[in-house]
N, C-alpha and C. Protein backbone atom coordinates (compact mmCIF):
# COMPACT_ATOMS: atom_id res chain seq x y z
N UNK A 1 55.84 146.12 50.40
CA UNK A 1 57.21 146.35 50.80
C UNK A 1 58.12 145.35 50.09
N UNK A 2 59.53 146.00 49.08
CA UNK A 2 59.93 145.21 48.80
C UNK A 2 60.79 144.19 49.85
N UNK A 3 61.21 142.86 49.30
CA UNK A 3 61.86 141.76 50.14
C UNK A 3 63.43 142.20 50.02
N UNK A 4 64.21 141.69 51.05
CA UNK A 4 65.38 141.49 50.51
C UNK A 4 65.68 140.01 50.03
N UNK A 5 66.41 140.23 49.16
CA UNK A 5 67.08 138.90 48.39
C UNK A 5 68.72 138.92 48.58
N UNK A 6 69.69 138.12 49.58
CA UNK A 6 70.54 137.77 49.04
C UNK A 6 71.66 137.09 47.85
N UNK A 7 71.69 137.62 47.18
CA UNK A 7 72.19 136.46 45.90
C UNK A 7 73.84 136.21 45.78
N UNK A 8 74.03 135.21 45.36
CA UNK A 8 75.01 134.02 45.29
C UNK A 8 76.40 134.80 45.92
N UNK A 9 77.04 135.71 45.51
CA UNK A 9 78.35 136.34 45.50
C UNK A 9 78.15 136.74 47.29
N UNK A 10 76.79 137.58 47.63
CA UNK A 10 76.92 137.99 49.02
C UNK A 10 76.33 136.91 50.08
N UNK A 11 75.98 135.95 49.20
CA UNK A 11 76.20 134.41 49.98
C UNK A 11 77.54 133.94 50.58
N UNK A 12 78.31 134.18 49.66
CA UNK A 12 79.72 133.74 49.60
C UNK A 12 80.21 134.69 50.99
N UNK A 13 80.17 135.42 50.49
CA UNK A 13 81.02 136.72 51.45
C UNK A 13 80.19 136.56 52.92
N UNK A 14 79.00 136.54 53.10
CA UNK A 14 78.40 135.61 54.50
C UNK A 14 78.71 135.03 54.85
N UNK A 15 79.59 133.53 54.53
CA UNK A 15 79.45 132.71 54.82
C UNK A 15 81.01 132.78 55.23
N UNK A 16 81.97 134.01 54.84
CA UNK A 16 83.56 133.62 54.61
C UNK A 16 83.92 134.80 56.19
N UNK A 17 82.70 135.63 55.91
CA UNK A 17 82.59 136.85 57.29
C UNK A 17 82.52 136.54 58.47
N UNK A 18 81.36 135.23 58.75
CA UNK A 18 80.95 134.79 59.35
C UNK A 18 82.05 133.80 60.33
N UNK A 19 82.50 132.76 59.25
CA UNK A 19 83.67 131.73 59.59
C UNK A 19 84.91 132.67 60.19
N UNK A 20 85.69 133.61 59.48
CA UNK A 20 86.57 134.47 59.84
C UNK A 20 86.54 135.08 61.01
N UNK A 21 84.92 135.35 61.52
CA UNK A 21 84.65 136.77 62.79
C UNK A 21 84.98 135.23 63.91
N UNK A 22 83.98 134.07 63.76
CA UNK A 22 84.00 133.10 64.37
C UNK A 22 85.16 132.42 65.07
N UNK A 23 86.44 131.86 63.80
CA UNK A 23 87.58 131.85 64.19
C UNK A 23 88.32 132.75 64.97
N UNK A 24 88.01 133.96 64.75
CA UNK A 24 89.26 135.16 65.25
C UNK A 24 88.65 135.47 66.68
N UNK A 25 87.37 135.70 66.97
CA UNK A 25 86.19 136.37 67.99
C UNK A 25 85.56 135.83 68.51
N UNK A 26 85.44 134.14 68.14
CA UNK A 26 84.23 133.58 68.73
C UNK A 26 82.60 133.43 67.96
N UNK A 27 81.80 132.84 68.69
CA UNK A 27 80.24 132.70 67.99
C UNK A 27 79.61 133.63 68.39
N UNK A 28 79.92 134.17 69.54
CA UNK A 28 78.82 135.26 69.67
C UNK A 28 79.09 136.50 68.76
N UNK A 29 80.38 136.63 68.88
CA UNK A 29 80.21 137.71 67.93
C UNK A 29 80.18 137.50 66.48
N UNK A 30 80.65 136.41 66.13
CA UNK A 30 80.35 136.13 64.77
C UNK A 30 78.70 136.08 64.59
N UNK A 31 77.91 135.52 65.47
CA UNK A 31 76.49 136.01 65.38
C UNK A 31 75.91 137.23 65.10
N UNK A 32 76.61 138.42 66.42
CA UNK A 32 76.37 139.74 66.36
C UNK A 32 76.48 140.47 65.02
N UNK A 33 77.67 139.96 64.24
CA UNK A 33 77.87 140.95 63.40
C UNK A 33 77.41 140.06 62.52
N UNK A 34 77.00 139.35 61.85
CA UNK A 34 76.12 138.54 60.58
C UNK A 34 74.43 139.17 60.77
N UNK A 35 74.08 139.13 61.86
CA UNK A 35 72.83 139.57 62.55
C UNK A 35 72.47 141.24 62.45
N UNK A 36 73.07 141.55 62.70
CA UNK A 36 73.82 143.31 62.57
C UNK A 36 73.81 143.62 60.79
N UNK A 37 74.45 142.71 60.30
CA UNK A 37 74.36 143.10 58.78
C UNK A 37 73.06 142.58 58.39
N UNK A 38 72.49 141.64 58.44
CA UNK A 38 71.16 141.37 57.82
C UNK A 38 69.87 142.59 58.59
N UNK A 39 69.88 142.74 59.69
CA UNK A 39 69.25 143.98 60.20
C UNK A 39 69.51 145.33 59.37
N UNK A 40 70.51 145.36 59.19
CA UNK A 40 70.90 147.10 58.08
C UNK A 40 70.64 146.47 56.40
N UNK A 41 70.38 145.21 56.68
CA UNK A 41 69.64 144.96 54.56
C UNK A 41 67.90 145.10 55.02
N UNK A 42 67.64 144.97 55.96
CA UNK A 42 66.17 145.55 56.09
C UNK A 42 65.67 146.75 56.24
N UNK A 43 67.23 147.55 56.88
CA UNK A 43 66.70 148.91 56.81
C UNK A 43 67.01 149.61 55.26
N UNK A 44 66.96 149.02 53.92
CA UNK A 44 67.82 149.78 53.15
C UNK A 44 66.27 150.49 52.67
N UNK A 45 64.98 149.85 52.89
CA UNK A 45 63.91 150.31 51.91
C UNK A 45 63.65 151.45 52.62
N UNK A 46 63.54 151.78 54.07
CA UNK A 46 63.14 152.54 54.72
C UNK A 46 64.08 153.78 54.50
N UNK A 47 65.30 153.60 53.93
CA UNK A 47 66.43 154.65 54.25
C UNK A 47 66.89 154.49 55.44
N UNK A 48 66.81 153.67 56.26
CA UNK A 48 67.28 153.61 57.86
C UNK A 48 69.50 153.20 57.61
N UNK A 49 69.34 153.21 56.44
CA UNK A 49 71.14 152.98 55.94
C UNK A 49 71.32 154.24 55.33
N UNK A 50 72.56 154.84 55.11
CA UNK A 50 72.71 155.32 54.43
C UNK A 50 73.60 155.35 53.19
N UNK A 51 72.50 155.12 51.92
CA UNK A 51 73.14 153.98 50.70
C UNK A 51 73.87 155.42 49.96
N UNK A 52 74.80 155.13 48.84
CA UNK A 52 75.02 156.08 47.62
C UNK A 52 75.41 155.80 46.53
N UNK A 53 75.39 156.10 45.00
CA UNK A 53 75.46 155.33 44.02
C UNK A 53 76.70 154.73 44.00
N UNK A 54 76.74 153.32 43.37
CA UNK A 54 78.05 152.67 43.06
C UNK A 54 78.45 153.42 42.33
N UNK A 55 79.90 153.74 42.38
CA UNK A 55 81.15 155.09 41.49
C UNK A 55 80.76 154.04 40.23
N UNK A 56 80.91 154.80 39.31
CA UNK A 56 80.41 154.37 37.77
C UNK A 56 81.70 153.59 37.34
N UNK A 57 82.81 153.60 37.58
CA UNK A 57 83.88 152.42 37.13
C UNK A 57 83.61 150.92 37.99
N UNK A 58 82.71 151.08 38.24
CA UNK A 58 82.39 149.35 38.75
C UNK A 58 81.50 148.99 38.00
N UNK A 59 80.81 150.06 36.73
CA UNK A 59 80.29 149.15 35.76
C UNK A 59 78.73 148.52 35.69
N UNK A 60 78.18 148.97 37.08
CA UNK A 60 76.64 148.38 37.33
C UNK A 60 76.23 149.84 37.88
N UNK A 61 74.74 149.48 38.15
CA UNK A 61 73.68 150.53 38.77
C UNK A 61 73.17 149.95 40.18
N UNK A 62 73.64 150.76 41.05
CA UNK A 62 73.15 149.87 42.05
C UNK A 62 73.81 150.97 43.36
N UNK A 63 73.68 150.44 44.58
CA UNK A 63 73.93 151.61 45.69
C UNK A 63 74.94 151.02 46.69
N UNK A 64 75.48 151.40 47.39
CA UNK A 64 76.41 151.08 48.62
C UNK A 64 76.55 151.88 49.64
N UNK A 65 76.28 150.72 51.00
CA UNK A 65 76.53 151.41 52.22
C UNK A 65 77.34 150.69 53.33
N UNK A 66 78.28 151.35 54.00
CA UNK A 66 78.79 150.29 54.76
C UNK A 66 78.46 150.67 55.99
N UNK A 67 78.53 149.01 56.72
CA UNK A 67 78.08 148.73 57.77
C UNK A 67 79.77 147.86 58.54
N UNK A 68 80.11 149.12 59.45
CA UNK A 68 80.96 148.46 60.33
C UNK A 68 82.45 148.50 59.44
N UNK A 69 83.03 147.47 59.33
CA UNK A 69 84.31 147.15 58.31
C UNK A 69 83.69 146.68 56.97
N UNK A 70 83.01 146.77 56.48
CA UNK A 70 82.14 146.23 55.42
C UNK A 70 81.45 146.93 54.24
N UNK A 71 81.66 147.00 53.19
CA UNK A 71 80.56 147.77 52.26
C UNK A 71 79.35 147.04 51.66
N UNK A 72 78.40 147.00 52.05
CA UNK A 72 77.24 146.45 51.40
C UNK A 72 76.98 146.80 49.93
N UNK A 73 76.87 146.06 48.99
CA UNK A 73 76.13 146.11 47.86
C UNK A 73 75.28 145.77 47.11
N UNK A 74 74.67 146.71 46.87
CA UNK A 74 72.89 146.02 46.50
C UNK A 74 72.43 147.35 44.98
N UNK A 75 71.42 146.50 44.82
CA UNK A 75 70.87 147.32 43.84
C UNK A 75 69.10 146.36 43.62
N UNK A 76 68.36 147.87 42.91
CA UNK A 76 66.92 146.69 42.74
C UNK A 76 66.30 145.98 41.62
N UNK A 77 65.94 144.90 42.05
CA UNK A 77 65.35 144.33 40.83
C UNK A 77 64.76 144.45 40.69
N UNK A 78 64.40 143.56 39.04
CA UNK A 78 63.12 144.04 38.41
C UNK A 78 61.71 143.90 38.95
N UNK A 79 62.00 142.74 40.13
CA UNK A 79 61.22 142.46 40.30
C UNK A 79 60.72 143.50 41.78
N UNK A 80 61.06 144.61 42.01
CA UNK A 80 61.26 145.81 42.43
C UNK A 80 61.93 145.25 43.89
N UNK A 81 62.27 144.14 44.43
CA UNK A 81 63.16 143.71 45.69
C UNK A 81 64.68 144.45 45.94
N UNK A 82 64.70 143.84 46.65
CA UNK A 82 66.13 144.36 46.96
C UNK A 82 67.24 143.35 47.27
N UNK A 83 68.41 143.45 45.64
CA UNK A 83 69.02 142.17 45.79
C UNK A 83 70.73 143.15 46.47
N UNK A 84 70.64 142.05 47.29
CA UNK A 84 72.16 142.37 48.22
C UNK A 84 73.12 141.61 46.83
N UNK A 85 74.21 142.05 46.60
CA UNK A 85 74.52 141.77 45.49
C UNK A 85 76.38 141.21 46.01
N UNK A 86 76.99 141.75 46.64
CA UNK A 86 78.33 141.53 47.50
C UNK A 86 78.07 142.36 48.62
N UNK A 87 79.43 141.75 49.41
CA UNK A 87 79.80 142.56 51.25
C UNK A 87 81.14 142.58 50.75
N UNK A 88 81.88 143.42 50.50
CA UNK A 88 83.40 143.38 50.77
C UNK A 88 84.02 143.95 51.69
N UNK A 89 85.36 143.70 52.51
CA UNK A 89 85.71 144.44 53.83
C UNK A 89 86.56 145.68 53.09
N UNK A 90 86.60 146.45 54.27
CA UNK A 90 87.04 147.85 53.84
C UNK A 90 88.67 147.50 53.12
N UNK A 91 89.53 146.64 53.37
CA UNK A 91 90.57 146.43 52.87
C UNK A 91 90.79 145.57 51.50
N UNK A 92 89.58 145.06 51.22
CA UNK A 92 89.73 144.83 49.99
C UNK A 92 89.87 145.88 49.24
N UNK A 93 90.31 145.25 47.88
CA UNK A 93 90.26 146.34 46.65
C UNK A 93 89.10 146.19 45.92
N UNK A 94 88.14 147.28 46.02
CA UNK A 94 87.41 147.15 45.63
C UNK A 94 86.67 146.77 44.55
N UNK A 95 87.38 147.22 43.29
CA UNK A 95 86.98 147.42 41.90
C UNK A 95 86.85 145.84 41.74
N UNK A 96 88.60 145.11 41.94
CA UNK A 96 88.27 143.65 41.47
C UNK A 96 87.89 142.84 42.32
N UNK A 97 87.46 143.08 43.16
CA UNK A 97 86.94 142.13 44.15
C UNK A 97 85.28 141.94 43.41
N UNK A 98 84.81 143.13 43.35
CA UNK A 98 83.34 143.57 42.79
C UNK A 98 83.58 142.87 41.60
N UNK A 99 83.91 143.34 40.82
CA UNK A 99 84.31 142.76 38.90
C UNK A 99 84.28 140.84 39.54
N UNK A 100 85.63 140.47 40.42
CA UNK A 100 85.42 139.02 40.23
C UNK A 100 84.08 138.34 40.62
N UNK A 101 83.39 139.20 41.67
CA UNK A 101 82.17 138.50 42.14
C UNK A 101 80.96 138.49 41.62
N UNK A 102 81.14 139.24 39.87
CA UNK A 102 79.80 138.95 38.99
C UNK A 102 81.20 138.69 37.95
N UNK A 103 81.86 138.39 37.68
CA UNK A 103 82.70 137.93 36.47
C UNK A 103 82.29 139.29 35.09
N UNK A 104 82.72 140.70 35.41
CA UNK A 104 82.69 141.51 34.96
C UNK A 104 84.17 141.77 34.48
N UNK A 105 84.29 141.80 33.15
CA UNK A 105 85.80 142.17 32.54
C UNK A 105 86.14 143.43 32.97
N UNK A 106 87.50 143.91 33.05
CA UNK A 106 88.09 144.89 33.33
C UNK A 106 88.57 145.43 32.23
């Protein structure tokens, strides 16, 4: 079974989700919903999410599903795992939010 791997960019966005839900909601729910999203990156191997290809103007291969106010993004590596790649909230803009968080030119 592959692992999930968080990497660096959806580190970031964890850690900014987390602080934000915390400030605005409190710890418990800033728990709930950090907890809640790492539970739906375990269901991505099973299909227990329901992922679909990243739209081809973002430039990578890889899938997205959102969870809650959130779009998950992931795609797999070589090493056949499953790297969570960004989380952006539904009000971001997507394209450059994605582009700034691997430093992809526009």
């Amino acid at each position: 079974m592959a692992e999930v791997r968080v990497q660096r960019a959806a580190s970031h966005r964890l850690d900014e989700i987390y602080r934000y839900t915390r400030e605005r909601w409190g710890t418990a729910q800033a728990d709930r919903y950090v907890t809640g999203l790492f539970a739906a990156f375990e269901r991505i191997e099973s299909h227990g999410v329901l992922s679909r290809p990243i739209p081809a103007d973002f430039g990578v291969d890889g899938y997205v599903f959102r969870y809650e106010r959130h779009f998950v993004y992931w795609r797999r590596l070589a090493s056949g795992d499953i790297g969570i790649v960004t989380i952006l909230h539904e009000r971001m803009h997507q394209i450059d939010r994605f582009r700034e968080d691997f430093g992809l030119n526009g």
